[in-house]
Protein backbone atom coordinates (compact mmCIF):
# COMPACT_ATOMS: atom_id res chain seq x y z
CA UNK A 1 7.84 -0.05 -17.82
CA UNK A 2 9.84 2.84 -17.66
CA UNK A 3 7.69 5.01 -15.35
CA UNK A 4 8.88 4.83 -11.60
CA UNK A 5 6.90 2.76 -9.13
CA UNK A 6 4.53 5.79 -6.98
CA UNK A 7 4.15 3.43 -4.38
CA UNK A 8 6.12 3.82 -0.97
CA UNK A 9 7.25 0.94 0.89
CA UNK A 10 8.86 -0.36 4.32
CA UNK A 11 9.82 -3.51 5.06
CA UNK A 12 11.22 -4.84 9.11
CA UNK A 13 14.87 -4.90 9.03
CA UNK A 14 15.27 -8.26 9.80
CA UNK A 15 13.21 -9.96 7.46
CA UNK A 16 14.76 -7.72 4.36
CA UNK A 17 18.07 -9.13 5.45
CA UNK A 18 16.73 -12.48 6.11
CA UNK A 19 15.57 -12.18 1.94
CA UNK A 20 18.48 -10.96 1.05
CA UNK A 21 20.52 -14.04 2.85
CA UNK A 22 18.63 -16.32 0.49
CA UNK A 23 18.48 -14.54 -2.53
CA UNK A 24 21.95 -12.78 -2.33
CA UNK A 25 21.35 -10.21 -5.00
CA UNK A 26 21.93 -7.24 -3.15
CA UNK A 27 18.56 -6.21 -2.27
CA UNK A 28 21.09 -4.49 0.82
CA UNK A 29 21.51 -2.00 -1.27
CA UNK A 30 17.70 -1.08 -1.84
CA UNK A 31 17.10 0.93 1.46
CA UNK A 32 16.97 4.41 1.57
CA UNK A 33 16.24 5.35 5.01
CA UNK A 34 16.66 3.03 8.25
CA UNK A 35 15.60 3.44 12.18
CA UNK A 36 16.36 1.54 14.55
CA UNK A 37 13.43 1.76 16.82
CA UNK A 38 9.31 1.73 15.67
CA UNK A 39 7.07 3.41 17.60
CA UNK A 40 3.15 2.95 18.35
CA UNK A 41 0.46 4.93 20.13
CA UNK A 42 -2.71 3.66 21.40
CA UNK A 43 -3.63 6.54 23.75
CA UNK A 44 -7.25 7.74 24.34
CA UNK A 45 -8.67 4.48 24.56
CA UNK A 46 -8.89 1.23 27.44
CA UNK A 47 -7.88 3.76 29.93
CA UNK A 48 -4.09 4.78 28.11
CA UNK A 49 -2.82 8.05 28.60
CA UNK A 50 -2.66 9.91 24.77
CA UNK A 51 0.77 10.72 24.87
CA UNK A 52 1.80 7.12 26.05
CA UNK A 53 4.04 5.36 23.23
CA UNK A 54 5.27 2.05 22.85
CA UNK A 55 8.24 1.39 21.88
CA UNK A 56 9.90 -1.48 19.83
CA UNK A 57 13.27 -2.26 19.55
CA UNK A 58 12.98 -3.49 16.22
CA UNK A 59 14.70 -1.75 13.17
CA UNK A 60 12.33 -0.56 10.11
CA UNK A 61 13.84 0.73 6.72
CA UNK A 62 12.33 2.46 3.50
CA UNK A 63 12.85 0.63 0.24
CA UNK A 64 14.57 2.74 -2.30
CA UNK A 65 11.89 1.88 -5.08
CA UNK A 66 14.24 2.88 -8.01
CA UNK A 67 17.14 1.06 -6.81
CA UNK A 68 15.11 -2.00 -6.60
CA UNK A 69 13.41 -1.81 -9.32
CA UNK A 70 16.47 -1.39 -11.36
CA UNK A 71 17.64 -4.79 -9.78
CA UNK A 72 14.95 -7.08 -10.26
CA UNK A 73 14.75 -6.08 -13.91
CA UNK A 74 16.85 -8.53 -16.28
CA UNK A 75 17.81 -9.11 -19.90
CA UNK A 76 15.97 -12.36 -19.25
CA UNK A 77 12.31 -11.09 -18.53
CA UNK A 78 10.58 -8.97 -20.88
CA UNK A 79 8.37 -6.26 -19.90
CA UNK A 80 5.20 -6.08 -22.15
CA UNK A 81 3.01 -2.74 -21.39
CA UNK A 82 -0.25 -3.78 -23.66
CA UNK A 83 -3.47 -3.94 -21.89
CA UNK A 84 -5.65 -7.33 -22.84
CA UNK A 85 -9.05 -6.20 -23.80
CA UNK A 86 -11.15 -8.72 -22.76
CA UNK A 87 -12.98 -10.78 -19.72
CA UNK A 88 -14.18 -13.78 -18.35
CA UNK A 89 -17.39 -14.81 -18.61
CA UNK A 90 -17.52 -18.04 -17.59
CA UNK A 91 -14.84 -20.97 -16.42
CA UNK A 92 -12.03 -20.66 -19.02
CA UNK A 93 -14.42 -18.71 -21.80
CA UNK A 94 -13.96 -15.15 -22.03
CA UNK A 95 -15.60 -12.08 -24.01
CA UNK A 96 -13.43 -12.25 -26.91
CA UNK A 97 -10.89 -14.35 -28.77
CA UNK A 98 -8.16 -11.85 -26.86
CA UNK A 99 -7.61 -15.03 -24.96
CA UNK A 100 -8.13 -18.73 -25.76
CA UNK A 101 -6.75 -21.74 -24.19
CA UNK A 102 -5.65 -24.88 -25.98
CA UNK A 103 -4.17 -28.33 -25.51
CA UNK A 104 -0.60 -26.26 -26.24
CA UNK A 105 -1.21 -23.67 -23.76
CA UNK A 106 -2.71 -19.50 -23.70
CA UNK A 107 -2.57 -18.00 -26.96
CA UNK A 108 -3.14 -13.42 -26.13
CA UNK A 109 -3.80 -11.47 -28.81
CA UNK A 110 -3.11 -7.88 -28.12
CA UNK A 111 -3.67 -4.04 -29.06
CA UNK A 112 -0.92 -3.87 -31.15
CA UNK A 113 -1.88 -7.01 -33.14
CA UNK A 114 1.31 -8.80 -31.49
CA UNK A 115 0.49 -12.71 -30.51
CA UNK A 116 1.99 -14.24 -27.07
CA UNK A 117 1.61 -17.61 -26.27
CA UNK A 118 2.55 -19.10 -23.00
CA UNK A 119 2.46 -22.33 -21.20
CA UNK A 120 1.03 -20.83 -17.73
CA UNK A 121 -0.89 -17.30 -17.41
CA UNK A 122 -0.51 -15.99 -13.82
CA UNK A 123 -3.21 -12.85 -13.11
CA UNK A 124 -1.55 -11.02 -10.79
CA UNK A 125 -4.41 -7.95 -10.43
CA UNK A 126 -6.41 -8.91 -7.21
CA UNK A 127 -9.68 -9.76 -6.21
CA UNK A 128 -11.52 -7.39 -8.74
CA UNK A 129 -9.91 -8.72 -11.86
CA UNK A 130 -11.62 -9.27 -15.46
CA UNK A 131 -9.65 -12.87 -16.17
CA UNK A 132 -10.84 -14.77 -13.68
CA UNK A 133 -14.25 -15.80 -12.09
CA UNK A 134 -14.63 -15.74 -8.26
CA UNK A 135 -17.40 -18.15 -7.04
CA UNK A 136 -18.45 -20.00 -3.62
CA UNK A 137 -17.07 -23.46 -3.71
CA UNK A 138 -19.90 -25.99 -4.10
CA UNK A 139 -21.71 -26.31 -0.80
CA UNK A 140 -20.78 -23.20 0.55
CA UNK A 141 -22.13 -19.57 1.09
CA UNK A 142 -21.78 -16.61 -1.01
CA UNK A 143 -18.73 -14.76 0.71
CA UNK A 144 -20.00 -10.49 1.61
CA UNK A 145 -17.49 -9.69 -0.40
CA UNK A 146 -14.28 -7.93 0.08
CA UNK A 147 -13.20 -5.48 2.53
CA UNK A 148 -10.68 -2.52 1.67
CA UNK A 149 -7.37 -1.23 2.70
CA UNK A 150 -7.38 2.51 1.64
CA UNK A 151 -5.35 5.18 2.23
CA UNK A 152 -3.89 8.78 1.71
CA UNK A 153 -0.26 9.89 1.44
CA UNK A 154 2.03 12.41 1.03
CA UNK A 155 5.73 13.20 1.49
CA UNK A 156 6.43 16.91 2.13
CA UNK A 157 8.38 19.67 3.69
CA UNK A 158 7.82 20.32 7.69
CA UNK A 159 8.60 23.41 8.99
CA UNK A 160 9.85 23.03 12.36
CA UNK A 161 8.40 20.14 14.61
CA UNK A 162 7.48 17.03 12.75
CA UNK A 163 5.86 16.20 16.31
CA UNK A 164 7.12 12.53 15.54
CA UNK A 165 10.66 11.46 17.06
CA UNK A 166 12.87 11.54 13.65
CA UNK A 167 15.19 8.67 14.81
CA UNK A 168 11.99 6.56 15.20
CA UNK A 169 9.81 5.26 12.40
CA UNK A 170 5.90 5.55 13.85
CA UNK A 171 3.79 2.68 12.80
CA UNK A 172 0.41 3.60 14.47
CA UNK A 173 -0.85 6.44 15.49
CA UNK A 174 -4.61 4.89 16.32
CA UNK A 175 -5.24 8.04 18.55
CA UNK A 176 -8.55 9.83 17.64
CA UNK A 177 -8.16 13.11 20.01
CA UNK A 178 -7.74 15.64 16.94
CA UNK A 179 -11.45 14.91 16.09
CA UNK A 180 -12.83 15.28 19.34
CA UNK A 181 -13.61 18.86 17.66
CA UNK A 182 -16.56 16.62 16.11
CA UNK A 183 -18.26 14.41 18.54
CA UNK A 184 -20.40 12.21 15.24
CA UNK A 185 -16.64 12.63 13.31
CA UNK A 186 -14.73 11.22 16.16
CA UNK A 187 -17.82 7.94 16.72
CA UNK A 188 -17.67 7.23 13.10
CA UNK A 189 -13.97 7.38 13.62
CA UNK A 190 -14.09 4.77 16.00
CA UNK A 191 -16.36 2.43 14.21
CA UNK A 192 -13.79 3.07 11.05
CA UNK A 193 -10.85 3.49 12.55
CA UNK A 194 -7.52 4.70 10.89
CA UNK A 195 -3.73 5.55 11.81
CA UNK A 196 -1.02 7.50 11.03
CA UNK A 197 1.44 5.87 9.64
CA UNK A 198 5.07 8.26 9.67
CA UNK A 199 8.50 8.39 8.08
CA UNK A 200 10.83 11.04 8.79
CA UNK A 201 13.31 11.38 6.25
CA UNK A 202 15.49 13.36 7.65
CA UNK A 203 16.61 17.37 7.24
CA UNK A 204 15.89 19.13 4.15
CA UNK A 205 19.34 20.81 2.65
CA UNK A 206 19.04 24.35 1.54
CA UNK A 207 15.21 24.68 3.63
CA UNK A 208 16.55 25.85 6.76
CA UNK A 209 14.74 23.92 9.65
CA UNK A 210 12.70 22.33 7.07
CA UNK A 211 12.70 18.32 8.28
CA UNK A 212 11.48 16.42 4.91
CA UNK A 213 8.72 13.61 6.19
CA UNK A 214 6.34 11.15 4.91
CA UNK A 215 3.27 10.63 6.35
CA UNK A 216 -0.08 8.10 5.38
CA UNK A 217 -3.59 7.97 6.95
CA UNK A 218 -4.39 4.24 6.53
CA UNK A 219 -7.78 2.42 7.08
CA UNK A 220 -6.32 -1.24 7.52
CA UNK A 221 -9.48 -2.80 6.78
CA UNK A 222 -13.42 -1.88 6.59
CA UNK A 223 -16.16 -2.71 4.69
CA UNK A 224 -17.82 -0.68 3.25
CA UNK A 225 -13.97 1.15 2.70
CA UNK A 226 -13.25 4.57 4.87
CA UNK A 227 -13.19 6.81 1.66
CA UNK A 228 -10.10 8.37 0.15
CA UNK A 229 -11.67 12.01 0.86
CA UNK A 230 -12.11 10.74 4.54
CA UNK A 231 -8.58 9.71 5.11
CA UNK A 232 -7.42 13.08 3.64
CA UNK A 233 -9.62 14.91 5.81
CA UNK A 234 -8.58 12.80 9.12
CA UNK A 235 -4.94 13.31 7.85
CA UNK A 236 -5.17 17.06 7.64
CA UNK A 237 -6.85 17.45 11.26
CA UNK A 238 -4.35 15.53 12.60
CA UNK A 239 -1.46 17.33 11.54
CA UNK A 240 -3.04 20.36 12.55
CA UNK A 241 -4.08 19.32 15.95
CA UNK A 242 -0.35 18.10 16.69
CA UNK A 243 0.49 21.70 15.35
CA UNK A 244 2.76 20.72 12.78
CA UNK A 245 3.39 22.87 9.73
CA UNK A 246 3.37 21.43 6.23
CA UNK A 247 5.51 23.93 4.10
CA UNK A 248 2.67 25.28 1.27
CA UNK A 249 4.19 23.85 -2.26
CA UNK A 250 5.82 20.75 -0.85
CA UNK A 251 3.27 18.27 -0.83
CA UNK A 252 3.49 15.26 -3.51
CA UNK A 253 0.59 13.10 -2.47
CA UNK A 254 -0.35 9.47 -3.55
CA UNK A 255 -3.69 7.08 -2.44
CA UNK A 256 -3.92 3.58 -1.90
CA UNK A 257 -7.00 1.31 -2.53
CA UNK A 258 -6.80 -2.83 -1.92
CA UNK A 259 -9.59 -4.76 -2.24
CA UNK A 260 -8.72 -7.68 0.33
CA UNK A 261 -10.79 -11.09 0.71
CA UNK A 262 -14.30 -11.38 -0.75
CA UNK A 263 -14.37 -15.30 -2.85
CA UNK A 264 -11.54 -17.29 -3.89
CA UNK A 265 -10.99 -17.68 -7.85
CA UNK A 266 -13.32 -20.21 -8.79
CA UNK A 267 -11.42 -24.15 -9.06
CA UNK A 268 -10.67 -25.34 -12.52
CA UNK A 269 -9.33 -21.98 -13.87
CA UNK A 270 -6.52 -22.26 -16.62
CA UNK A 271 -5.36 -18.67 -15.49
């Protein structure tokens, strides 16, 4: 509970304040980093010039994940960091007596030999989680199963041009040029396609024209998933091919991997 969040996150402007208007519990003060203007490029393909941008007029901002953490947590929530050992293996029956269900409620036996019980058990851990069964509904077809958001990050040093206009947060970069090196890489590119996905953060003090940046190659959505190792690699060639100079030393990288879709949880579940 006490490690920081690794995750970065950005959130539209408006809709931030628009949470903030009906919660009212500062969540203003949560941004680190805000630009007014978001920027796209679709070049290379359906005829578009690759250096043509579009431009939105519509303010993006970086959540400040420690600030925001520090305000959702409350004396009246209490942060338990046991893992349950156990798993479902049918409609409310599970592997072990970790977890039983009675006319009361969810009684969870953990690690530590400390007993919860609760009236409602909410599993908040996605489509590939171990306390609840995902079936077809009755009648229906087995669902292919999910597809995958993956991705590779990192926030580093730039020396000199970040290539990227730094009063603009880029959304998409979809262009595919910097793997025209590779005619297969740049067709399985296309069938997988990812983006760059940029935050400039602004100068570095004491780096001399060192402009401190984040940057994420993101497959939205493929199945089977663009692989972690691929999105580093596409990453890497892209920076390169826009000639811009990651400062050796400076990287602190991070991955993300969502399993999105596949079945719903199967009806009747207690959890």
């Amino acid at each position: 509970a006490a490690a920081p969040w690794p995750n970065n996150y950005g959130v539209w402007q408006e809709e931030w304040d628009a949470l903030e208007a009906k919660l009212q519990i500062g969540l203003d003060e949560c941004l680190s980093t805000k630009w007014s203007v978001t920027d796209c490029y679709f070049g290379g393909s359906w005829g578009k010039p690759t250096e043509e941008r579009l431009r939105l007029d519509r303010p993006y901002a970086r959540i400040e994940r420690k600030k925001l953490k520090a305000k959702l947590q409350t004396s009246r929530v209490e942060l338990v960091t046991e893992r349950l050992n156990v798993q479902t293996v049918a409609s409310n029956i599970f592997s072990n007596s970790n977890l039983s269900h009675d006319a009361e409620g969810t009684q969870l036996s953990l690690p530590s030999g400390r007993v919860l019980r609760a009236k409602m058990v909410v599993d908040a851990t996605g489509s590939e989680s171990l306390l609840t069964r995902r079936l077809p509904a009755a009648g229906q077809r087995a669902s292919p199963g999910p597809k995958f958001q993956t991705a590779y990050n990192m926030e580093c040093i730039v020396d000199g041009d970040t290539h990227y206009a730094p009063d603009a947060m880029t959304l998409f970069d979809y262009r595919t040029d910097h793997l025209s090196i590779d005619s297969d890489w740049e067709k399985r590119a296309s069938k997988s396609p990812t983006f760059m996905y940029a935050m400039p953060l602004g100068k570095e003090e004491g780096s001399g024209n060192g402009q401190r940046i984040y940057f994420e190659e993101t497959s939205l959505l493929a199945r089977p998933g663009v692989s972690l190792e691929e999105c580093k690699k596409r990453c890497l060639q892209r920076l390169k091919h826009l000639g811009v100079a990651v400062r050796p030393g400076s990287i602190n990288e991070g991955i993300v991997y969502i399993p999105l879709g596949g079945e719903l949880p199967e009806p009747g579940q207690r959890i």
